[in-house]
C-alpha atoms as a PDB file:
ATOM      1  CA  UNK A   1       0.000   0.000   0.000  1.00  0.00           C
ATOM      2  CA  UNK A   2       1.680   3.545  -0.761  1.00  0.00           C
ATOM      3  CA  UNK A   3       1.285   6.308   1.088  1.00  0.00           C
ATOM      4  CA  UNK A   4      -1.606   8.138  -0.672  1.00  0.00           C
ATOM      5  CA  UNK A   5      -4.094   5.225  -0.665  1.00  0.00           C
ATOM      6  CA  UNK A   6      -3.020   4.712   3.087  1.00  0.00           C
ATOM      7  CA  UNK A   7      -3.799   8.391   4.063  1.00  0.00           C
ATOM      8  CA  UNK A   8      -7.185   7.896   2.037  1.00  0.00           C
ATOM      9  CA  UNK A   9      -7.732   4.709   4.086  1.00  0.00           C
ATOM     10  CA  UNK A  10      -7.120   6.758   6.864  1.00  0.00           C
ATOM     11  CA  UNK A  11     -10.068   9.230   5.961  1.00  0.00           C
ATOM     12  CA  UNK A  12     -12.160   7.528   4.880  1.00  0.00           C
ATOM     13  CA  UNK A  13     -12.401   5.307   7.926  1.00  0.00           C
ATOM     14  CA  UNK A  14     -12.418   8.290   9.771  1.00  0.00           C
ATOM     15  CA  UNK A  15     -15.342   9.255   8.005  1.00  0.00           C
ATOM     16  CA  UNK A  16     -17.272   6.220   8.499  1.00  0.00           C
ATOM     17  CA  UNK A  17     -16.457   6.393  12.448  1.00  0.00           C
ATOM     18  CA  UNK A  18     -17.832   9.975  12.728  1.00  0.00           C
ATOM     19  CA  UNK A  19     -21.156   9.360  10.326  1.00  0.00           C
ATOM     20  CA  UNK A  20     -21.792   6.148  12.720  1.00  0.00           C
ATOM     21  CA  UNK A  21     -21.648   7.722  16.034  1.00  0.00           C
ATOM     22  CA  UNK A  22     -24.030  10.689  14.023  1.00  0.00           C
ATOM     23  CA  UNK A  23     -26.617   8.006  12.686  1.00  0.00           C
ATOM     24  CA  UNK A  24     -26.351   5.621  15.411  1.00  0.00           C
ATOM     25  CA  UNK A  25     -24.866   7.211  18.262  1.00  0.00           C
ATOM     26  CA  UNK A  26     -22.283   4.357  18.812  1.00  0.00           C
ATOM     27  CA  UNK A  27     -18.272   4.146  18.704  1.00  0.00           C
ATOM     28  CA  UNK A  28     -17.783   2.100  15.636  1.00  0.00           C
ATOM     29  CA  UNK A  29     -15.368  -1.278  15.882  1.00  0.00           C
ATOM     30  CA  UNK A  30     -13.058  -2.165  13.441  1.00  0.00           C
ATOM     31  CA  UNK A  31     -15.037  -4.944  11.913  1.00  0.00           C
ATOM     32  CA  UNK A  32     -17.918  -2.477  11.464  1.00  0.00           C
ATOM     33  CA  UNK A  33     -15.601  -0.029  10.355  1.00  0.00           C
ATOM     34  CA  UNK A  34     -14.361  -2.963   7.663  1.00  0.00           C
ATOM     35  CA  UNK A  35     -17.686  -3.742   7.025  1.00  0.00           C
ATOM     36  CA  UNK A  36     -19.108  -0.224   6.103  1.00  0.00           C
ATOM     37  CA  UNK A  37     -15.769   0.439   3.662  1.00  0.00           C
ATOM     38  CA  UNK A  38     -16.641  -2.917   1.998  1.00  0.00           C
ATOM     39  CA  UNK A  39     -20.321  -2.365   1.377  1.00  0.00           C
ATOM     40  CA  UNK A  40     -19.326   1.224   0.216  1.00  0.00           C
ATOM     41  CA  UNK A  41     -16.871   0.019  -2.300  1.00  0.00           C
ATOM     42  CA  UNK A  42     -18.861  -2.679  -3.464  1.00  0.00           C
ATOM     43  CA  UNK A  43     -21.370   0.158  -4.973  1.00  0.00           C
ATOM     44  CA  UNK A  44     -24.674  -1.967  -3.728  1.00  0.00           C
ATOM     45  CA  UNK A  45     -28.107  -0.638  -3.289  1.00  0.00           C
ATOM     46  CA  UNK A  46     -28.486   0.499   0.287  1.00  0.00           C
ATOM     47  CA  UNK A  47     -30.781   2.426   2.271  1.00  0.00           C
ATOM     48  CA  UNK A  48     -28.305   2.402   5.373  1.00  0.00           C
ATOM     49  CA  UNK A  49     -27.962   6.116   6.354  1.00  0.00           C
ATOM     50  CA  UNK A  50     -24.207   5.759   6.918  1.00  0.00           C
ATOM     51  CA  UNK A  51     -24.028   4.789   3.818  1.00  0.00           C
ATOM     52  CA  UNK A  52     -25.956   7.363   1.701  1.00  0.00           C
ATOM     53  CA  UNK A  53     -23.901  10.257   3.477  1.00  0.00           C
ATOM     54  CA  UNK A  54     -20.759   8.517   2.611  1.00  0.00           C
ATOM     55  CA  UNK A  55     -21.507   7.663  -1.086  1.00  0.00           C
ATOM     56  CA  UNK A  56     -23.095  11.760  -1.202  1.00  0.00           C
ATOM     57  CA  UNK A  57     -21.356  13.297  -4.263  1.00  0.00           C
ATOM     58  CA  UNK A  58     -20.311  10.636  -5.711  1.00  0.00           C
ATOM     59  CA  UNK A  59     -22.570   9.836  -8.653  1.00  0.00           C
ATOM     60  CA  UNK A  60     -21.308  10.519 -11.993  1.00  0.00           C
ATOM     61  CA  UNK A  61     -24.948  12.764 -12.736  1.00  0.00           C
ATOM     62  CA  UNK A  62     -25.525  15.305  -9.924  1.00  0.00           C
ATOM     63  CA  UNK A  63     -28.839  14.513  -7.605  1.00  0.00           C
ATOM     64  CA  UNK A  64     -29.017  10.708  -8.762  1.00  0.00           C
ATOM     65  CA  UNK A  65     -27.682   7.498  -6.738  1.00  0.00           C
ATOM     66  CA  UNK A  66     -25.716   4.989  -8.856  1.00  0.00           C
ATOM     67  CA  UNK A  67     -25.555   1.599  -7.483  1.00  0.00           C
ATOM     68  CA  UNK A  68     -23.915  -1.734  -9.241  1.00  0.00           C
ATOM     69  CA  UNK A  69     -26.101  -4.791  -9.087  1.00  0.00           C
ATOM     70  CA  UNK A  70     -24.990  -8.432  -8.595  1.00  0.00           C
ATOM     71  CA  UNK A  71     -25.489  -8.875 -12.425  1.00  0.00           C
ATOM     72  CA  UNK A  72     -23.387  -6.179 -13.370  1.00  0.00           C
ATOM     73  CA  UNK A  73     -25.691  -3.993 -14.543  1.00  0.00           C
ATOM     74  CA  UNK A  74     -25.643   0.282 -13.256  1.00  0.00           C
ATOM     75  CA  UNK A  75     -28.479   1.625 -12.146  1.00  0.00           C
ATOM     76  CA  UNK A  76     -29.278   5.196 -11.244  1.00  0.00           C
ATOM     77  CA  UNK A  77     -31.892   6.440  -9.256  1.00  0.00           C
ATOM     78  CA  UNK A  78     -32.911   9.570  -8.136  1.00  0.00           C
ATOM     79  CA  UNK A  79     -32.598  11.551  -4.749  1.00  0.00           C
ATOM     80  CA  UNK A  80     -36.398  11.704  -4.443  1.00  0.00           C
ATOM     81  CA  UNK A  81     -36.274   7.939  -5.217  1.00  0.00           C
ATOM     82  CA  UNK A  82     -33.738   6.806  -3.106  1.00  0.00           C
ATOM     83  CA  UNK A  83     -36.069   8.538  -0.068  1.00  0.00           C
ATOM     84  CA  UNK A  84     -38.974   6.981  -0.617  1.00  0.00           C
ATOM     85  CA  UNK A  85     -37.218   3.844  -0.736  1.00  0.00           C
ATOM     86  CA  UNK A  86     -35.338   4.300   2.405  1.00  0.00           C
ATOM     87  CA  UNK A  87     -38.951   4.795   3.882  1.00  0.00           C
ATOM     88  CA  UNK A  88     -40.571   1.875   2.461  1.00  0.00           C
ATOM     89  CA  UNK A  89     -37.819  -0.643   2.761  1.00  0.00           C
ATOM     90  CA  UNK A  90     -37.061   0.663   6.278  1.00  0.00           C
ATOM     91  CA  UNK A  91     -36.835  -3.102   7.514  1.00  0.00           C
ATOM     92  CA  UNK A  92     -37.320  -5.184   4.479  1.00  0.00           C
ATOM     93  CA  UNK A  93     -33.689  -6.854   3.657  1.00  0.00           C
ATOM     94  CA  UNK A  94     -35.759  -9.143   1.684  1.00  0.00           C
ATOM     95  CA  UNK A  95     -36.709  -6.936  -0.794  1.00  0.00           C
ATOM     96  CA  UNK A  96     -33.425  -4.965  -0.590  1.00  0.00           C
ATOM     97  CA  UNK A  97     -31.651  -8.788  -1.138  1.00  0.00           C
ATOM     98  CA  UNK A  98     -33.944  -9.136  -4.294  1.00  0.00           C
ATOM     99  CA  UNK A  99     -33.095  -5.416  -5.674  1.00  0.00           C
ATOM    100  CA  UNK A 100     -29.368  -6.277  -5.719  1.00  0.00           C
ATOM    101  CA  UNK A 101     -29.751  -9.165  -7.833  1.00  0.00           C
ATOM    102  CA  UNK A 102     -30.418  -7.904 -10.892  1.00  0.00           C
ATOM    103  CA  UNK A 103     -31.636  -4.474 -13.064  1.00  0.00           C
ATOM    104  CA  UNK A 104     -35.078  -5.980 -13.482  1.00  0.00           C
ATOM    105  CA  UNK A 105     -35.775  -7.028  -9.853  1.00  0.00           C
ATOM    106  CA  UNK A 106     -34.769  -3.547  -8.900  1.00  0.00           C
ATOM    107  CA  UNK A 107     -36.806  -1.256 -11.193  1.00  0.00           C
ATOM    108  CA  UNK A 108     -40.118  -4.270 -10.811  1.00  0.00           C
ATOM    109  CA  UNK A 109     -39.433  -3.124  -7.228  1.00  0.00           C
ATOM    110  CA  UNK A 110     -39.180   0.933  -7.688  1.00  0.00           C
ATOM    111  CA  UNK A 111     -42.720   0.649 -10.108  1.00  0.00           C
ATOM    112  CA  UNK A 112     -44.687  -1.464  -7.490  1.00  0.00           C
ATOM    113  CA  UNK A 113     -43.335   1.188  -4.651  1.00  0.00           C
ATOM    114  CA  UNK A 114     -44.613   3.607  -6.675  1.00  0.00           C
ATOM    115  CA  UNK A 115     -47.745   2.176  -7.385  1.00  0.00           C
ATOM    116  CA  UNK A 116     -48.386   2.375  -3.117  1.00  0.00           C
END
């Protein structure tokens, strides 16, 4: 590891401590602090909290959540979207499980939320 991608390690982790103890109001461990960094790199659909304020700004199209599914495919969703999801799927991991999988699963999801 060089020293630039170690002081970006550094801040980043730092980053996910602080937005933890804001969301959750808890000191983070490492193995959550490993855990958030993976799921944030990995680019999956989320509606953890932690995890939207970390991934903020980084969409290639301003406003609009990008997210890479377990089939490959990139979807893009946005801000107004990704709330009402957060709301709806508050406790569903099911349904967040079955949006990862593929580009279909996830917009069949979006339309019947939006149906409600």
């Amino acid at each position: 590891m060089n020293y630039s991608t170690f002081v970006k390690s550094i801040d980043t982790n730092k980053n996910i401590t602080n937005s933890i103890k804001e969301h959750y109001g808890i000191v983070a461990s490492p193995a959550l602090i490993e855990s958030y960094s993976t799921l944030l790199s990995s680019q999956r659909f989320a509606i953890d909290p932690v995890v939207l304020e970390l991934r903020e700004n980084t969409s290639s199209i301003s406003n609009r959540y990008e997210y890479t599914l377990d089939d490959g495919a990139v979807v893009s969703i946005t801000e107004e979207t990704q709330n009402l999801l957060n709301q709806i799927l508050i406790n569903n991991t099911k349904a967040i499980t079955f949006m990862n999988e593929s580009k279909d699963n996830f917009f069949s999801v979006i339309q019947e939320t939006i149906k409600e």
